[in-house]
N, C-alpha and C. Protein backbone atom coordinates (compact mmCIF):
# COMPACT_ATOMS: atom_id res chain seq x y z
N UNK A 1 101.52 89.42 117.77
CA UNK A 1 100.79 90.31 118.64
C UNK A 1 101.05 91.73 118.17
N UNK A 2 99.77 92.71 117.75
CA UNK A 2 99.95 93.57 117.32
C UNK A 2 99.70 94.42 118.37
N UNK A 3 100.42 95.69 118.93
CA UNK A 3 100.12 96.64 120.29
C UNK A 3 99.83 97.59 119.63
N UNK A 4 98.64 98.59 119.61
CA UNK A 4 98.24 99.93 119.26
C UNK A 4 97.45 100.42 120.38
N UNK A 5 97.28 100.70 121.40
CA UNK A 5 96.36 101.31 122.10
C UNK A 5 95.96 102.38 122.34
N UNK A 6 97.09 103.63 121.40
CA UNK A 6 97.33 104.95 121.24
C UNK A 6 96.15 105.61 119.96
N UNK A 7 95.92 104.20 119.16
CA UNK A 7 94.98 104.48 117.82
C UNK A 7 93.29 104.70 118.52
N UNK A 8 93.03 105.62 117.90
CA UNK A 8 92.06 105.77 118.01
C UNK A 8 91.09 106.68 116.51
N UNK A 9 92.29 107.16 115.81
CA UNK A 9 91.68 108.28 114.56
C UNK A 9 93.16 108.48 113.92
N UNK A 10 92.70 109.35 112.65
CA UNK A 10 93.56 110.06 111.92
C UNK A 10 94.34 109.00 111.37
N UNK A 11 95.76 109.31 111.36
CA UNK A 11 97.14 108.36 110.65
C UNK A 11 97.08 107.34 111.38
N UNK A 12 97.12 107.48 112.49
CA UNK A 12 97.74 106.10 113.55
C UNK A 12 96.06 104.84 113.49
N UNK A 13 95.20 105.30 113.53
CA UNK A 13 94.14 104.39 112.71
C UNK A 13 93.93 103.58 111.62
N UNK A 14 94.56 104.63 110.56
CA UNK A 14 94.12 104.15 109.09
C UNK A 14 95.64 102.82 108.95
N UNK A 15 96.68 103.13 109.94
CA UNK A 15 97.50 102.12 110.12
C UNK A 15 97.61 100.79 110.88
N UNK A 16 96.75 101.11 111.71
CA UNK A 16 96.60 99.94 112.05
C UNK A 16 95.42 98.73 111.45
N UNK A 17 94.25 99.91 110.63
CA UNK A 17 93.69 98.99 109.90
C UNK A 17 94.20 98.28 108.96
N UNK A 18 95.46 99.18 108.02
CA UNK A 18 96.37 98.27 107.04
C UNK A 18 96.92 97.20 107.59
N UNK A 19 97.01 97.01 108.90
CA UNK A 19 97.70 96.05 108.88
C UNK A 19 97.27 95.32 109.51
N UNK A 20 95.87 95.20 110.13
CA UNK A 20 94.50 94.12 110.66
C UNK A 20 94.31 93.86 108.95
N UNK A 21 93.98 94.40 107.93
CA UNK A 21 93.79 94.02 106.72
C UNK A 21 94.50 93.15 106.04
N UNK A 22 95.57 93.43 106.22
CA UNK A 22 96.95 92.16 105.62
C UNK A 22 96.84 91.23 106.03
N UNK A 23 97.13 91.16 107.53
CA UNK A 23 97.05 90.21 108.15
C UNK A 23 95.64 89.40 108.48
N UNK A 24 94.81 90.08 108.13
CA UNK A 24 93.50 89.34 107.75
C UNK A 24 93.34 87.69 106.83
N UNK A 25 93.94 88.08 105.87
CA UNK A 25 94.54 87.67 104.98
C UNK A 25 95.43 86.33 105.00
N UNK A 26 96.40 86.42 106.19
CA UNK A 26 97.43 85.39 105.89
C UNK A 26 96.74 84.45 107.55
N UNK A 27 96.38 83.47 106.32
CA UNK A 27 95.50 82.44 107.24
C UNK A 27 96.58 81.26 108.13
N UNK A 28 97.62 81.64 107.64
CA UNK A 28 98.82 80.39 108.50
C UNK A 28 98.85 80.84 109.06
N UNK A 29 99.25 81.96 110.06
CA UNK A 29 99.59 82.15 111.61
C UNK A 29 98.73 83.08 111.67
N UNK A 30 98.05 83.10 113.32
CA UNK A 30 97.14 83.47 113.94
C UNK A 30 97.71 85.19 114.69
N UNK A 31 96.66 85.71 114.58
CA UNK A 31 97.19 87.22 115.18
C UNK A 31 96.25 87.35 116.39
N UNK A 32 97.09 88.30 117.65
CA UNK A 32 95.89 89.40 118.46
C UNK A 32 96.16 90.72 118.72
N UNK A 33 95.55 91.33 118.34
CA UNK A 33 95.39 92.80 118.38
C UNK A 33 94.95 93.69 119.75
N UNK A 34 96.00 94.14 119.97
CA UNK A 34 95.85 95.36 121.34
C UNK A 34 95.38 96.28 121.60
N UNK A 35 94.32 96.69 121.38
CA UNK A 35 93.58 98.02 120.93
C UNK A 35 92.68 98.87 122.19
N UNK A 36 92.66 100.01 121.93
CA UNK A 36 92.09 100.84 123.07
C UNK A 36 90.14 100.66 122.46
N UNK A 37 89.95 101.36 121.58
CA UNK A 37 88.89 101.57 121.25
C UNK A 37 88.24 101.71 119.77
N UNK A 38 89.58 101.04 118.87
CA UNK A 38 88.71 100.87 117.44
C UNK A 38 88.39 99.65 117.25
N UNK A 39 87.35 99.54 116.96
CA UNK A 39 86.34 98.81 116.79
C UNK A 39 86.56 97.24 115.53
N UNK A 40 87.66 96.54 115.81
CA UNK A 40 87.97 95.29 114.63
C UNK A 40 87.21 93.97 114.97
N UNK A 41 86.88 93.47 114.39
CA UNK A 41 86.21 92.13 114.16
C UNK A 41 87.33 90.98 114.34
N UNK A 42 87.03 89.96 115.21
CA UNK A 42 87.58 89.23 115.61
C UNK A 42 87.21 88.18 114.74
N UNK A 43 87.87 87.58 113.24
CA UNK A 43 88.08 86.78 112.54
C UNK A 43 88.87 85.15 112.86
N UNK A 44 88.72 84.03 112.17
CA UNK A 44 89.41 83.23 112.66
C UNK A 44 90.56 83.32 112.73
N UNK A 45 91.99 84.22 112.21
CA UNK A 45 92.84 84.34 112.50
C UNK A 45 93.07 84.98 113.46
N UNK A 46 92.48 86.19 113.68
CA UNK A 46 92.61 87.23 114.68
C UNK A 46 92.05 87.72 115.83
N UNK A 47 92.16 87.59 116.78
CA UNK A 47 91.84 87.86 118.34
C UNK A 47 92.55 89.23 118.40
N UNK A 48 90.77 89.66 118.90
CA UNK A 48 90.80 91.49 119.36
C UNK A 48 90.92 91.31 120.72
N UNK A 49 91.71 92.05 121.40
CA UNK A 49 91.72 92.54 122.97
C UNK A 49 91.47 93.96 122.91
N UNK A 50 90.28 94.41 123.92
CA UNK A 50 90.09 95.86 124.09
C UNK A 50 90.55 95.85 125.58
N UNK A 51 91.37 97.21 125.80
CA UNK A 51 91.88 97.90 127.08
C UNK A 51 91.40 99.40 126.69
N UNK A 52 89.83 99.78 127.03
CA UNK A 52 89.39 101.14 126.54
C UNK A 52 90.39 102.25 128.06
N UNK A 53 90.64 101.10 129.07
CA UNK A 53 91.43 102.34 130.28
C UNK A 53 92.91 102.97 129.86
N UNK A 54 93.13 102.50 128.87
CA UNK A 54 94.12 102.95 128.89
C UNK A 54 94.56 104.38 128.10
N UNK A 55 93.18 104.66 127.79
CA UNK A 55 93.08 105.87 126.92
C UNK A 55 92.84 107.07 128.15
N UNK A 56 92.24 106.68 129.56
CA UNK A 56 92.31 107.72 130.33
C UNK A 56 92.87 108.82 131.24
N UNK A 57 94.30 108.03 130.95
CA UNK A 57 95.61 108.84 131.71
C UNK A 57 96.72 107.95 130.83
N UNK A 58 98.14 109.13 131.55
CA UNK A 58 99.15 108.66 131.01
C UNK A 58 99.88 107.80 131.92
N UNK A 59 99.06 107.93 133.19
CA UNK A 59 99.75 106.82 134.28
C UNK A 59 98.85 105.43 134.32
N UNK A 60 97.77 105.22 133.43
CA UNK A 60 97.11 104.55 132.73
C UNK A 60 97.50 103.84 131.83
N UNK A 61 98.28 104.51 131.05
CA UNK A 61 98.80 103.88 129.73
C UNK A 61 100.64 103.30 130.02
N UNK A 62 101.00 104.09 130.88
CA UNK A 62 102.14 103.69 131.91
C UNK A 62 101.98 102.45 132.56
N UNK A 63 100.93 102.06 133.21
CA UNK A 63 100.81 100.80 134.16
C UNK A 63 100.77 99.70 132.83
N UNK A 64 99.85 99.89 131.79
CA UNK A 64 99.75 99.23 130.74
C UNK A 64 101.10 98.70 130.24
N UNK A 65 101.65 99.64 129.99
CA UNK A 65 102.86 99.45 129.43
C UNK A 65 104.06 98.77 130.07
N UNK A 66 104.04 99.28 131.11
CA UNK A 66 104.65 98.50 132.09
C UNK A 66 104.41 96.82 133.11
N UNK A 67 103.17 96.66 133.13
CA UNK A 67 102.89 95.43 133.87
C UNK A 67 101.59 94.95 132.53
N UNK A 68 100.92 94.93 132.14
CA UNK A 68 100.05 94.58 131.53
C UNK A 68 100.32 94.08 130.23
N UNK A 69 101.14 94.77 129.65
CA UNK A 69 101.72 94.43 127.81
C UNK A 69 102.74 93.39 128.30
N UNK A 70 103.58 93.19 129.17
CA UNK A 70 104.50 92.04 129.58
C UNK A 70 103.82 90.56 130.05
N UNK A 71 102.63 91.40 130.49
CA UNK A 71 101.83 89.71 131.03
C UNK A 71 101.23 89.11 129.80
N UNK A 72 100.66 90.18 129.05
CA UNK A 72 99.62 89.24 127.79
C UNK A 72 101.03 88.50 126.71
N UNK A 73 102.26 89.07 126.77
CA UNK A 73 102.69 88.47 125.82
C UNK A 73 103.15 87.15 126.54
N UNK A 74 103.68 86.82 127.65
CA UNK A 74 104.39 85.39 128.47
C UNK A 74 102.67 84.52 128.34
N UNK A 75 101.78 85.22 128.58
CA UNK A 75 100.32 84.56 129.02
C UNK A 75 99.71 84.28 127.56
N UNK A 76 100.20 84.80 126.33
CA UNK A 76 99.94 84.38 125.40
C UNK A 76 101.34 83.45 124.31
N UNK A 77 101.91 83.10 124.79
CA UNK A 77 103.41 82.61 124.12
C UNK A 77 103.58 83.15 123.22
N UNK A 78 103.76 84.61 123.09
CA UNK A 78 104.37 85.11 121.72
C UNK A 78 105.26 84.75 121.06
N UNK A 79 105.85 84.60 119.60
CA UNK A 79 107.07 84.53 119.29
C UNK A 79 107.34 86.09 118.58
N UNK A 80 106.56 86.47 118.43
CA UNK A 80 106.97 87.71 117.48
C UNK A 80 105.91 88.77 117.97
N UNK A 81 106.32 90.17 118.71
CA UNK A 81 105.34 91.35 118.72
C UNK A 81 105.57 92.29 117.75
N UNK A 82 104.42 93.23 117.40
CA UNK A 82 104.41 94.39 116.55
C UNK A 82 104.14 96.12 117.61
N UNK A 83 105.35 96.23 118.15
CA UNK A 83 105.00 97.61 119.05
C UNK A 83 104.86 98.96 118.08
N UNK A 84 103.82 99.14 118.13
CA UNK A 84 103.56 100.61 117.70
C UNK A 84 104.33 101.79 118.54
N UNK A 85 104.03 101.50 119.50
CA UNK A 85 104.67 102.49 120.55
C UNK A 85 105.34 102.48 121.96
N UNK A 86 106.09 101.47 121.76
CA UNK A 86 106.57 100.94 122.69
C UNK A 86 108.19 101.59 123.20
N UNK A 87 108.60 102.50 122.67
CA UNK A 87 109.95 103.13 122.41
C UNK A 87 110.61 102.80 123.99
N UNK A 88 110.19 103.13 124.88
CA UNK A 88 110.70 102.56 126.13
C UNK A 88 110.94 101.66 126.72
N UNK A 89 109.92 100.56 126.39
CA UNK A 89 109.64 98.84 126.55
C UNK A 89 110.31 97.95 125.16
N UNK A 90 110.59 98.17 124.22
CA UNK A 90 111.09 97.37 123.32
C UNK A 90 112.21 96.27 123.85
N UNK A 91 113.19 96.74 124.29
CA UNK A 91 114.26 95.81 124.87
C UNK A 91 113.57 94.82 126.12
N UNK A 92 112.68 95.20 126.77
CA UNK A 92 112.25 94.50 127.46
C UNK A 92 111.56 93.37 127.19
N UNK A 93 110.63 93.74 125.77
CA UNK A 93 109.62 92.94 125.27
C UNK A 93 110.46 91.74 125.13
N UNK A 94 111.59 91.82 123.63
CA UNK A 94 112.77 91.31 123.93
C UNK A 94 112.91 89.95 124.53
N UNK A 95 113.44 90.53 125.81
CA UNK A 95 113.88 89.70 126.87
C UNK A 95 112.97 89.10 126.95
N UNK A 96 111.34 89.32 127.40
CA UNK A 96 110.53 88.00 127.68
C UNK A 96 110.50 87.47 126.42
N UNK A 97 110.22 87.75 125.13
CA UNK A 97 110.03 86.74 124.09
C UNK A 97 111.29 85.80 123.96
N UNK A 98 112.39 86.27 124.43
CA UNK A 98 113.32 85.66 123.99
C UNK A 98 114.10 84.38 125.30
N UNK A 99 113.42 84.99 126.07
CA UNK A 99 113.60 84.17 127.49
C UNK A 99 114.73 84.62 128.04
């Protein structure tokens, strides 16, 4: 599970396409992508999720971060996330992947 919802342009874009691109690529394990509003193609490996609200506040991207990024990963059985920006939630993520 890849989390970017902060991308929208510039550096933090052209990075997350590198790495929808790679992972394009590696057809053994399946990816989904967290995205606010760039625009990726949902391939057979990869499942796009758009959350365009979370680009409209920071108590927006707060609720996200807090109740919403914890549900998709238990509701999707992650074993492994990719937080772009998670600096506050990391240890938490953690704990649910890890039980």
């Amino acid at each position: 599970m890849v989390f970017d919802v902060p991308a929208e342009s510039g550096g933090a874009l052209t990075v997350l396409n590198d790495f929808y691109n790679v992972y394009k690529k590696d057809e053994k394990n399946n990816y989904i992508f967290i995205v606010s509003k760039p625009e990726l193609k949902e391939c057979k490996n990869i499942e796009v999720l758009h959350y365009q609200w979370v680009k409209k506040s920071w108590l927006y991207r707060f609720y996200f971060d807090k109740y919403i990024a914890p549900k998709l990963i238990i509701e999707h059985k992650v074993d492994y996330f990719n937080p772009f920006d998670f600096t506050m939630l990391k240890d938490k993520m953690r704990e649910i992947i890890q039980g």
